[in-house]
N, C-alpha and C. Protein backbone atom coordinates (compact mmCIF):
# COMPACT_ATOMS: atom_id res chain seq x y z
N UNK A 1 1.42 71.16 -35.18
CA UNK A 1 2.59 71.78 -35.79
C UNK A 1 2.16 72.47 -37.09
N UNK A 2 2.64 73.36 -37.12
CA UNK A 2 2.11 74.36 -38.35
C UNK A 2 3.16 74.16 -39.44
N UNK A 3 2.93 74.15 -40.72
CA UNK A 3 3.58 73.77 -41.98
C UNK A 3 4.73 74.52 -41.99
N UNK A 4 4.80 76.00 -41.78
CA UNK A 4 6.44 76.67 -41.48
C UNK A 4 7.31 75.98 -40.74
N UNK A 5 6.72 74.89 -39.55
CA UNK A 5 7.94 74.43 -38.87
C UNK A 5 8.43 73.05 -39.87
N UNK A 6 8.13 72.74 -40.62
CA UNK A 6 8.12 71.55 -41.42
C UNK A 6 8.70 72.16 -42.44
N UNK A 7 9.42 73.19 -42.48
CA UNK A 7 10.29 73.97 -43.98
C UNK A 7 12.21 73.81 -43.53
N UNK A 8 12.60 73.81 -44.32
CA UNK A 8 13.96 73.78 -43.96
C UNK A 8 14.79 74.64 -45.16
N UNK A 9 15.07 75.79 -44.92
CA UNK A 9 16.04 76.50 -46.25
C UNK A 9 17.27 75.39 -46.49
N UNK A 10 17.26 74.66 -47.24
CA UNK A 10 18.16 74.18 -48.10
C UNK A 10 19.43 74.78 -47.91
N UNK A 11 19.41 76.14 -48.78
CA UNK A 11 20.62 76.95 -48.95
C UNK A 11 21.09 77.10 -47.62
N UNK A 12 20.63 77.68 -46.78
CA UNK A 12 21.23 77.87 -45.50
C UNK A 12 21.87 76.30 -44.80
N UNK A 13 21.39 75.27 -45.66
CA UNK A 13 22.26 74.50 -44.84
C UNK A 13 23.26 74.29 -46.06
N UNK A 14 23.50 74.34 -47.19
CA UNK A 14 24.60 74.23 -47.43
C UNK A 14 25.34 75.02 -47.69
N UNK A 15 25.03 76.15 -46.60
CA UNK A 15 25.63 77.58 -46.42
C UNK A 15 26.88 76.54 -45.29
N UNK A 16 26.42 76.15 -44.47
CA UNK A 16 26.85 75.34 -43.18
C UNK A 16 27.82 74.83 -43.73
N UNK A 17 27.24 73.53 -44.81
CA UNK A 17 28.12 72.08 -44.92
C UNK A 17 29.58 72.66 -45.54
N UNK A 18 29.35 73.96 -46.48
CA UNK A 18 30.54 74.23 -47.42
C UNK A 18 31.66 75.28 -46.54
N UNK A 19 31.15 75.98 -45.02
CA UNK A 19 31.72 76.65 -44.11
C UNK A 19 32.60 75.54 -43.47
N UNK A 20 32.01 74.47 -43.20
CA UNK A 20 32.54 73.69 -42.34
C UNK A 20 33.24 72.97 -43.04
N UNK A 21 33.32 72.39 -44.12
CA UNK A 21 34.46 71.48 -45.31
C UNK A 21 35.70 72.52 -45.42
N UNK A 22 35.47 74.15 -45.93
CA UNK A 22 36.58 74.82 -46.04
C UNK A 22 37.23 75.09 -44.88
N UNK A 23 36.67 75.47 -43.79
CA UNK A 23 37.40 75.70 -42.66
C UNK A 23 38.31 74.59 -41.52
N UNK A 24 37.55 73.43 -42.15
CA UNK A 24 38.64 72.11 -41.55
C UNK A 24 39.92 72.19 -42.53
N UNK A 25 39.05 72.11 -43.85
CA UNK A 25 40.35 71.94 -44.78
C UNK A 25 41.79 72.94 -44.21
N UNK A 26 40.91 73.95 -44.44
CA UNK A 26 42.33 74.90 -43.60
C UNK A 26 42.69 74.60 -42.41
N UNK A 27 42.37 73.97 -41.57
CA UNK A 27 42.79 73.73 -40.23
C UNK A 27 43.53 72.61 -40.64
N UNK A 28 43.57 71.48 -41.41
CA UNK A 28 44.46 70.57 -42.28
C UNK A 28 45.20 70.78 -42.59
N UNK A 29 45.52 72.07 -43.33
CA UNK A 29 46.51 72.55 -44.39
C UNK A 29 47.52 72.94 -43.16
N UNK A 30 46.85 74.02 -42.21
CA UNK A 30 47.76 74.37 -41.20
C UNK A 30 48.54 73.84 -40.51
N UNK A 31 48.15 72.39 -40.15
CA UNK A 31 48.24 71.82 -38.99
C UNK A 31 47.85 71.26 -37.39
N UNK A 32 48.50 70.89 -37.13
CA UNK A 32 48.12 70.20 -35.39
C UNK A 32 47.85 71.94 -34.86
N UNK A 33 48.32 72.66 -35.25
CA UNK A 33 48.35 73.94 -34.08
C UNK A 33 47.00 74.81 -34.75
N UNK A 34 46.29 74.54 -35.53
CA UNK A 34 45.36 74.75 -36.05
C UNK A 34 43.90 74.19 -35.14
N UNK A 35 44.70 73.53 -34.28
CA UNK A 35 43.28 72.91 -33.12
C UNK A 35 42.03 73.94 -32.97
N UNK A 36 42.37 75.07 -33.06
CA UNK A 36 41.82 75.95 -32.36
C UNK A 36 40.58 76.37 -33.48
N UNK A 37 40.99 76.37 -34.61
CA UNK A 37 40.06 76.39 -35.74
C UNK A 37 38.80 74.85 -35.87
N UNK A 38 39.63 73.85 -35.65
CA UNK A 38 38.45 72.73 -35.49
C UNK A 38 37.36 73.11 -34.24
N UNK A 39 38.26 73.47 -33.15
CA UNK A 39 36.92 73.94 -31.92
C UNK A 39 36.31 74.82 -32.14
N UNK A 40 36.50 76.03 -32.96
CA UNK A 40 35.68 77.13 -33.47
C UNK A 40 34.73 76.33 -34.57
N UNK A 41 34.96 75.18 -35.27
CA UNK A 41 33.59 74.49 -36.07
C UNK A 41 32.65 73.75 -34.73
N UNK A 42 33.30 73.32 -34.94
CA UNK A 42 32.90 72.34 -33.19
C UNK A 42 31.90 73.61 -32.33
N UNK A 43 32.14 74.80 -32.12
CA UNK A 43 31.24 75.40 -31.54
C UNK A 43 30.07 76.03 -32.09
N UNK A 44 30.71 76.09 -33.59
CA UNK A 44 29.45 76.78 -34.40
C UNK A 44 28.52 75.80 -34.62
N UNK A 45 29.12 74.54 -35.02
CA UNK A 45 27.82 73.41 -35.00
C UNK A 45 27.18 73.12 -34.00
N UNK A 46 27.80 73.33 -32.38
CA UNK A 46 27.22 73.32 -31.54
C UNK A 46 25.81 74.27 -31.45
N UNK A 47 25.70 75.29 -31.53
CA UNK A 47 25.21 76.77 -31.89
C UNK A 47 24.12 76.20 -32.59
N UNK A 48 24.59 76.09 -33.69
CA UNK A 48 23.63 75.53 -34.80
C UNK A 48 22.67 74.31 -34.27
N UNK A 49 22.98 73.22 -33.63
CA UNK A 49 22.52 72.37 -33.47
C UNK A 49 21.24 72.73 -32.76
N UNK A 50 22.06 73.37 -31.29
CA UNK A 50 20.92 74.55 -30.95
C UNK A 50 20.05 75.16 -31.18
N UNK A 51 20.36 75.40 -32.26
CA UNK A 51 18.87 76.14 -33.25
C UNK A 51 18.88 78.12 -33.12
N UNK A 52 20.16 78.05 -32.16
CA UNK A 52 20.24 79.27 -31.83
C UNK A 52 20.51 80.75 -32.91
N UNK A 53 19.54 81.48 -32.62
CA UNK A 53 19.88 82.64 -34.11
C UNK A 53 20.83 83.27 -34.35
N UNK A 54 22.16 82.95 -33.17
CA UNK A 54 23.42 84.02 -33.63
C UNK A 54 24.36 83.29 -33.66
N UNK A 55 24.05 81.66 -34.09
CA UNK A 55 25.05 80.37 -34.85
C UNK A 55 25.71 81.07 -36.02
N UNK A 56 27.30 81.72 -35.69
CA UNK A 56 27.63 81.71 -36.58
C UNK A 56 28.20 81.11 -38.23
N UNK A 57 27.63 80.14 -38.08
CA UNK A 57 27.17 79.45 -39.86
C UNK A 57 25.75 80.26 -40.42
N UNK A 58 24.72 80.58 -39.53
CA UNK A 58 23.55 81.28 -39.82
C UNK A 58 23.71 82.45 -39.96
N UNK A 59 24.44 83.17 -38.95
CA UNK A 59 24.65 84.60 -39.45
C UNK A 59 25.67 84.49 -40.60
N UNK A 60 26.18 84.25 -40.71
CA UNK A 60 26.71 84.24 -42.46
C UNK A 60 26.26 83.79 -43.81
N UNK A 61 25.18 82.81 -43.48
CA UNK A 61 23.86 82.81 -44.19
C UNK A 61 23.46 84.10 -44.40
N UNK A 62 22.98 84.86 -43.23
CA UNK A 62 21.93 85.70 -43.60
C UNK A 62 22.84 86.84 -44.04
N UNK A 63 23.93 87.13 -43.75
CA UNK A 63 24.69 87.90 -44.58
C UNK A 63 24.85 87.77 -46.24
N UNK A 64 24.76 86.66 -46.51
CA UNK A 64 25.57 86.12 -47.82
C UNK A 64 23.68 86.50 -48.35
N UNK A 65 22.77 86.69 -48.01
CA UNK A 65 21.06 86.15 -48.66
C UNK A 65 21.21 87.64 -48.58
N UNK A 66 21.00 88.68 -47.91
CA UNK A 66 21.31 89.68 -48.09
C UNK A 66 22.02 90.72 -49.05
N UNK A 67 23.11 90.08 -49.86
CA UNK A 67 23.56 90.48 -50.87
C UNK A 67 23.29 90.35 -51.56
N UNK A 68 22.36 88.96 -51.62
CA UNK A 68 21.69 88.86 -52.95
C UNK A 68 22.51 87.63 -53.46
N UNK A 69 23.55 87.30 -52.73
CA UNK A 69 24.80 86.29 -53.43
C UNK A 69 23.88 84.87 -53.64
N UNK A 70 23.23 84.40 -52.47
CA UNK A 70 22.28 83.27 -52.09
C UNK A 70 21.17 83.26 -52.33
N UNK A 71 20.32 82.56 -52.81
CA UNK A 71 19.18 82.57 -52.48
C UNK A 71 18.19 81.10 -51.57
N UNK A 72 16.94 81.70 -51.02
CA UNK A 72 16.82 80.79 -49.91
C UNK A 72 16.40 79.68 -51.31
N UNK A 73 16.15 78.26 -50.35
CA UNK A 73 15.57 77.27 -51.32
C UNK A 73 14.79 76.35 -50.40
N UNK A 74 13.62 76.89 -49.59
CA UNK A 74 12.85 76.11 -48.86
C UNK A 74 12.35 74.59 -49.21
N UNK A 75 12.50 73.53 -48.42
CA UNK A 75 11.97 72.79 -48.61
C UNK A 75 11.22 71.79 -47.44
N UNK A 76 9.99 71.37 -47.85
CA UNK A 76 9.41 70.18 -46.60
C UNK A 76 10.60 69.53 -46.12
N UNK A 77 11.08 70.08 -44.38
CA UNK A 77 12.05 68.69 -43.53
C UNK A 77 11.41 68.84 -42.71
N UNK A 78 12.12 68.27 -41.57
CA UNK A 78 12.36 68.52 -40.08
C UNK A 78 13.94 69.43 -39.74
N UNK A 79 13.93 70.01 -38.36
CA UNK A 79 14.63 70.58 -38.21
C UNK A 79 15.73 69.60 -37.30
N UNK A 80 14.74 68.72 -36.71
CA UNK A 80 15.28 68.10 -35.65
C UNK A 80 16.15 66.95 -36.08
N UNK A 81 16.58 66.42 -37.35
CA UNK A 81 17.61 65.20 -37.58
C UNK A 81 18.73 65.90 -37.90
N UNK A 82 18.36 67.60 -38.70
CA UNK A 82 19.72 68.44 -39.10
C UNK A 82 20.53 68.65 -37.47
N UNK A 83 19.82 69.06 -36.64
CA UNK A 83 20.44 69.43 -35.75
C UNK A 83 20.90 68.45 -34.67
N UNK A 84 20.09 67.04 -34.97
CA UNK A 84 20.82 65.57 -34.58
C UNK A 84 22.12 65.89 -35.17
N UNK A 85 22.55 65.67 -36.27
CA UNK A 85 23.55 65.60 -37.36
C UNK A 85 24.72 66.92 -36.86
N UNK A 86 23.83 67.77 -36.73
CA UNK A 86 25.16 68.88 -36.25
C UNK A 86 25.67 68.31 -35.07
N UNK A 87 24.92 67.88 -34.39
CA UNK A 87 25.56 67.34 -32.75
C UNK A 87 26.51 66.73 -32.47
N UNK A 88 26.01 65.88 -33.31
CA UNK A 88 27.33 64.06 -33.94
C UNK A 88 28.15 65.41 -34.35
N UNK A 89 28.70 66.09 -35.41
CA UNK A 89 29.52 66.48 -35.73
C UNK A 89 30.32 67.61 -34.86
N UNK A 90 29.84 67.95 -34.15
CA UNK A 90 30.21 68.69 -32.77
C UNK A 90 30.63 68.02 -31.52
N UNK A 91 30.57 67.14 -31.75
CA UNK A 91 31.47 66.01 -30.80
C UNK A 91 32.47 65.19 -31.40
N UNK A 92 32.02 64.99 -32.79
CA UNK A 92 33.42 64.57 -33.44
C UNK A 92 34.24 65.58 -33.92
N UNK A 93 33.95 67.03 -34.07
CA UNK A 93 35.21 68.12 -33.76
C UNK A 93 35.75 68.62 -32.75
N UNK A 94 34.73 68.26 -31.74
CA UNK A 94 35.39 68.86 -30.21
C UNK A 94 36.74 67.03 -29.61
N UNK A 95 36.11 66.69 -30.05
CA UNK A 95 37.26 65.47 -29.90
C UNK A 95 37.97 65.38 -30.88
N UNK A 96 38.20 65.63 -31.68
CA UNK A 96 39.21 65.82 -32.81
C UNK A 96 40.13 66.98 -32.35
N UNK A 97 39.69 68.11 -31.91
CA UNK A 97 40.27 69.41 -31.82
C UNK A 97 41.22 68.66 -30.13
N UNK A 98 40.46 68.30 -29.21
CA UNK A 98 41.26 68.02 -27.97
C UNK A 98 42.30 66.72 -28.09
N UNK A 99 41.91 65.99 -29.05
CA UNK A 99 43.31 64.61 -29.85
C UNK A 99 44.06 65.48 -30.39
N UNK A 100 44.01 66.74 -30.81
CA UNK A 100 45.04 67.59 -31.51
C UNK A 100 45.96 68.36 -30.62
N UNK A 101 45.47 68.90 -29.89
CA UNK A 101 45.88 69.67 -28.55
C UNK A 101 46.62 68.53 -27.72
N UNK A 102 46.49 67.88 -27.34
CA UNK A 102 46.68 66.61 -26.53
C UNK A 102 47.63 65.25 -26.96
N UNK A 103 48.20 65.53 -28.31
CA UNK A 103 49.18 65.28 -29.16
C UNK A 103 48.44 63.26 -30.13
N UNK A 104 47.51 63.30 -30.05
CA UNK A 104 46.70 62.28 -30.69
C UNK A 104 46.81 62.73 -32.27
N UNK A 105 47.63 63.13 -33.12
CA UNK A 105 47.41 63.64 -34.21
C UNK A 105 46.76 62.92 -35.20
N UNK A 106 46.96 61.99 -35.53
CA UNK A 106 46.22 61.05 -35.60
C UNK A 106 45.14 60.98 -35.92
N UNK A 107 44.85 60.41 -34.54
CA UNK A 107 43.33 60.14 -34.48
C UNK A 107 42.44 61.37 -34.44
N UNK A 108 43.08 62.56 -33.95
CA UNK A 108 42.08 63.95 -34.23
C UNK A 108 41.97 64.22 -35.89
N UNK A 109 42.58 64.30 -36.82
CA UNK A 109 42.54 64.63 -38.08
C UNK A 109 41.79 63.11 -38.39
N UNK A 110 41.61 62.00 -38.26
CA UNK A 110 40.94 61.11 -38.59
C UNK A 110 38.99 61.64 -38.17
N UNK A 111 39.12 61.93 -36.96
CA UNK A 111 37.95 62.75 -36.71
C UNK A 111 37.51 63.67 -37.37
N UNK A 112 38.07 64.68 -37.74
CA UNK A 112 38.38 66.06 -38.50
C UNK A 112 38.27 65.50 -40.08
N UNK A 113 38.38 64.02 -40.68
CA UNK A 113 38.16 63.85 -41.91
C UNK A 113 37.13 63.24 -42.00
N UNK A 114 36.63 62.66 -41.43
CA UNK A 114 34.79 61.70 -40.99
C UNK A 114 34.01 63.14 -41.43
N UNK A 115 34.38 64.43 -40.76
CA UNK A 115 33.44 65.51 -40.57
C UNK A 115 33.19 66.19 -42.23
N UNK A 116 34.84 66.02 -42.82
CA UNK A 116 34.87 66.48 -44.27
C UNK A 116 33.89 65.70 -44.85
N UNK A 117 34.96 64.32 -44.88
CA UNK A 117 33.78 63.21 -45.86
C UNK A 117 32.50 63.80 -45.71
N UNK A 118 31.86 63.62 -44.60
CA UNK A 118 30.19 63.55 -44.64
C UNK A 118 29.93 64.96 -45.36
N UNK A 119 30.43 66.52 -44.91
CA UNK A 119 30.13 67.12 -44.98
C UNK A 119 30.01 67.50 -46.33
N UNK A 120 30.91 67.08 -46.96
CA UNK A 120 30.57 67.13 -48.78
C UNK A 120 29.66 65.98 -49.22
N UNK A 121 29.33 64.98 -48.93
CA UNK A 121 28.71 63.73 -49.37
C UNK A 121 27.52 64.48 -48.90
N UNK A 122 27.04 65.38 -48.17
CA UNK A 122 25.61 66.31 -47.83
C UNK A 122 25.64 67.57 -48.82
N UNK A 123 26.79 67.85 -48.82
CA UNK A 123 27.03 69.28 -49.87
C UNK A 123 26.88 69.01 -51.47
N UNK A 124 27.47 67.85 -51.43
CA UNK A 124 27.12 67.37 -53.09
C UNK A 124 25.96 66.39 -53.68
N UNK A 125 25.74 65.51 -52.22
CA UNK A 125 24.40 64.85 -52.86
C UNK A 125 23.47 64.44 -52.25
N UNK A 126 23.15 65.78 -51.16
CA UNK A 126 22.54 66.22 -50.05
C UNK A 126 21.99 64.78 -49.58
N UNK A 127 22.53 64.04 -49.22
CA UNK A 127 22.87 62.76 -48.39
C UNK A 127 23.19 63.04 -46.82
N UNK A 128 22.69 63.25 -45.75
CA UNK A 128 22.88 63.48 -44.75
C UNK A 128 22.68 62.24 -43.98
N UNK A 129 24.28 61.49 -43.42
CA UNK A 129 24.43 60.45 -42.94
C UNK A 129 23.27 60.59 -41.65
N UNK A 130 24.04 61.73 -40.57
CA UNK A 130 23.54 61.56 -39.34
C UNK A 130 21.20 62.16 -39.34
N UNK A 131 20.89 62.35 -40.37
CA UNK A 131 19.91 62.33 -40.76
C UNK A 131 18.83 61.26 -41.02
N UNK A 132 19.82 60.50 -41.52
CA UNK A 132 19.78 58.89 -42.19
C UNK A 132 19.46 58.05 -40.18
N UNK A 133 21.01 58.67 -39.72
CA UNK A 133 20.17 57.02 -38.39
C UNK A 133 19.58 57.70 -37.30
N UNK A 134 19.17 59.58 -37.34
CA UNK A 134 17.96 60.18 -36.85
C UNK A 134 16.93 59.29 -37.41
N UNK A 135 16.43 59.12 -38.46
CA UNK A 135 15.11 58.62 -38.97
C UNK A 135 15.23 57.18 -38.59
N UNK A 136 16.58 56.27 -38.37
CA UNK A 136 16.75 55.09 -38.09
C UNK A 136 16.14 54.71 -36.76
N UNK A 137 16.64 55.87 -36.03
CA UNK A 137 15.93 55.56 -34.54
C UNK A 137 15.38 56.26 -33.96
N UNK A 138 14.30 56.88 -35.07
CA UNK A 138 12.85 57.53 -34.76
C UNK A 138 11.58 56.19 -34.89
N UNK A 139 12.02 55.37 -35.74
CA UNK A 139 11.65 53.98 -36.77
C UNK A 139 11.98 53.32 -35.52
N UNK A 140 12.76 52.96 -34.62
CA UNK A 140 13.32 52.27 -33.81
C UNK A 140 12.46 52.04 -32.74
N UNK A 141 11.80 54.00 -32.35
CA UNK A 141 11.12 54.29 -31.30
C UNK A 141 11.60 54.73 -30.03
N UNK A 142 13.27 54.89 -30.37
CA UNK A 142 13.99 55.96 -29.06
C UNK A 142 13.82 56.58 -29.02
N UNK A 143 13.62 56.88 -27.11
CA UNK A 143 13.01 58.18 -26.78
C UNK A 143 13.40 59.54 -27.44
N UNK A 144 12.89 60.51 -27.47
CA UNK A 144 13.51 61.65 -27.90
C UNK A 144 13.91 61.90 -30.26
N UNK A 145 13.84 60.61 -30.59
CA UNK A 145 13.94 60.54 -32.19
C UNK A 145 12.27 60.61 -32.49
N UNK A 146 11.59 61.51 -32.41
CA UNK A 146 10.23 61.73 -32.55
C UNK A 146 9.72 61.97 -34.12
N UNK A 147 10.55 62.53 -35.18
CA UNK A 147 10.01 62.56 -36.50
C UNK A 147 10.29 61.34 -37.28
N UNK A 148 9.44 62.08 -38.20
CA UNK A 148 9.28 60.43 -39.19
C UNK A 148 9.64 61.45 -40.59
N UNK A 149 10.73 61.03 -41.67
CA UNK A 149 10.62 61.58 -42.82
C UNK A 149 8.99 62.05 -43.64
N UNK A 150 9.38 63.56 -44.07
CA UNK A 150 8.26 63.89 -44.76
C UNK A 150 8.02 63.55 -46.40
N UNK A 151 7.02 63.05 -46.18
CA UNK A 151 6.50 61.94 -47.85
C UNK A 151 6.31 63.25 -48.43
N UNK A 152 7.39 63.44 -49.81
CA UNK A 152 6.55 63.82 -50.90
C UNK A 152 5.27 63.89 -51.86
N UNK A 153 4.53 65.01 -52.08
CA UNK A 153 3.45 64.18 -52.70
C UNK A 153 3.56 64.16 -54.05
């Protein structure tokens, strides 16, 4: 593995975490009929998780770095616990969004607030829960959790 794949722009992910906190919030503010906005996060994290280049959280990255508004802030990760972490959160908005639709109000905005919480507790003190039990059960030795946190030197 070559040292570029071991980089992770920072900024671009909390290009992500602060897309996805405002755009629930508004789907909150709106309401139950706002479902449709949680599945549009729910798909972009999907996207993202993917790694795919026209995840729209990334293309608005590269829009926003482009202006000059952002700048990148590379640092030694892995790619593979962020996009663990988007996954978890793409299943807890796609089930949040269908408890909403499906009259669970409830329990979908309870889903839909797990996603806030974390997503600022990563945005403010770049604490990434689902990061945290990626490395838990890479340590574990389940199949498929293959990295090991990168040691500072």
């Amino acid at each position: 593995m070559t040292e570029a794949q071991h980089v992770i722009d920072q900024t671009g992910l909390k290009t992500g975490q602060a897309t996805t906190i405002i755009l629930l919030l508004a789907a909150f503010v709106m309401g139950e009929s706002a479902w449709w906005l949680v599945a549009f996060v729910a798909l972009a994290q999907l996207l993202g998780a993917l790694g795919l280049p026209f995840a729209p959280f990334r293309l608005l990255y590269m829009a926003l770095k482009r202006t000059g508004l952002l700048k990148p802030n590379p640092q030694p990760d892995h790619h593979e616990p962020h996009r663990f972490a988007l996954a978890v959160g793409t299943v807890f908005n796609a089930v949040g969004a269908f408890a909403l639709v499906s009259g669970a109000v409830m329990f979908g905005w309870v889903l839909v607030w797990i996603v806030i919480v974390l997503a600022n507790l990563n945005f403010w003190i770049s604490f990434c829960l689902g990061c945290w039990f990626y490395y838990r059960l890479s340590s574990l030795g389940v199949p498929g959790f293959t990295q090991s946190p990168i040691q500072n030197a």
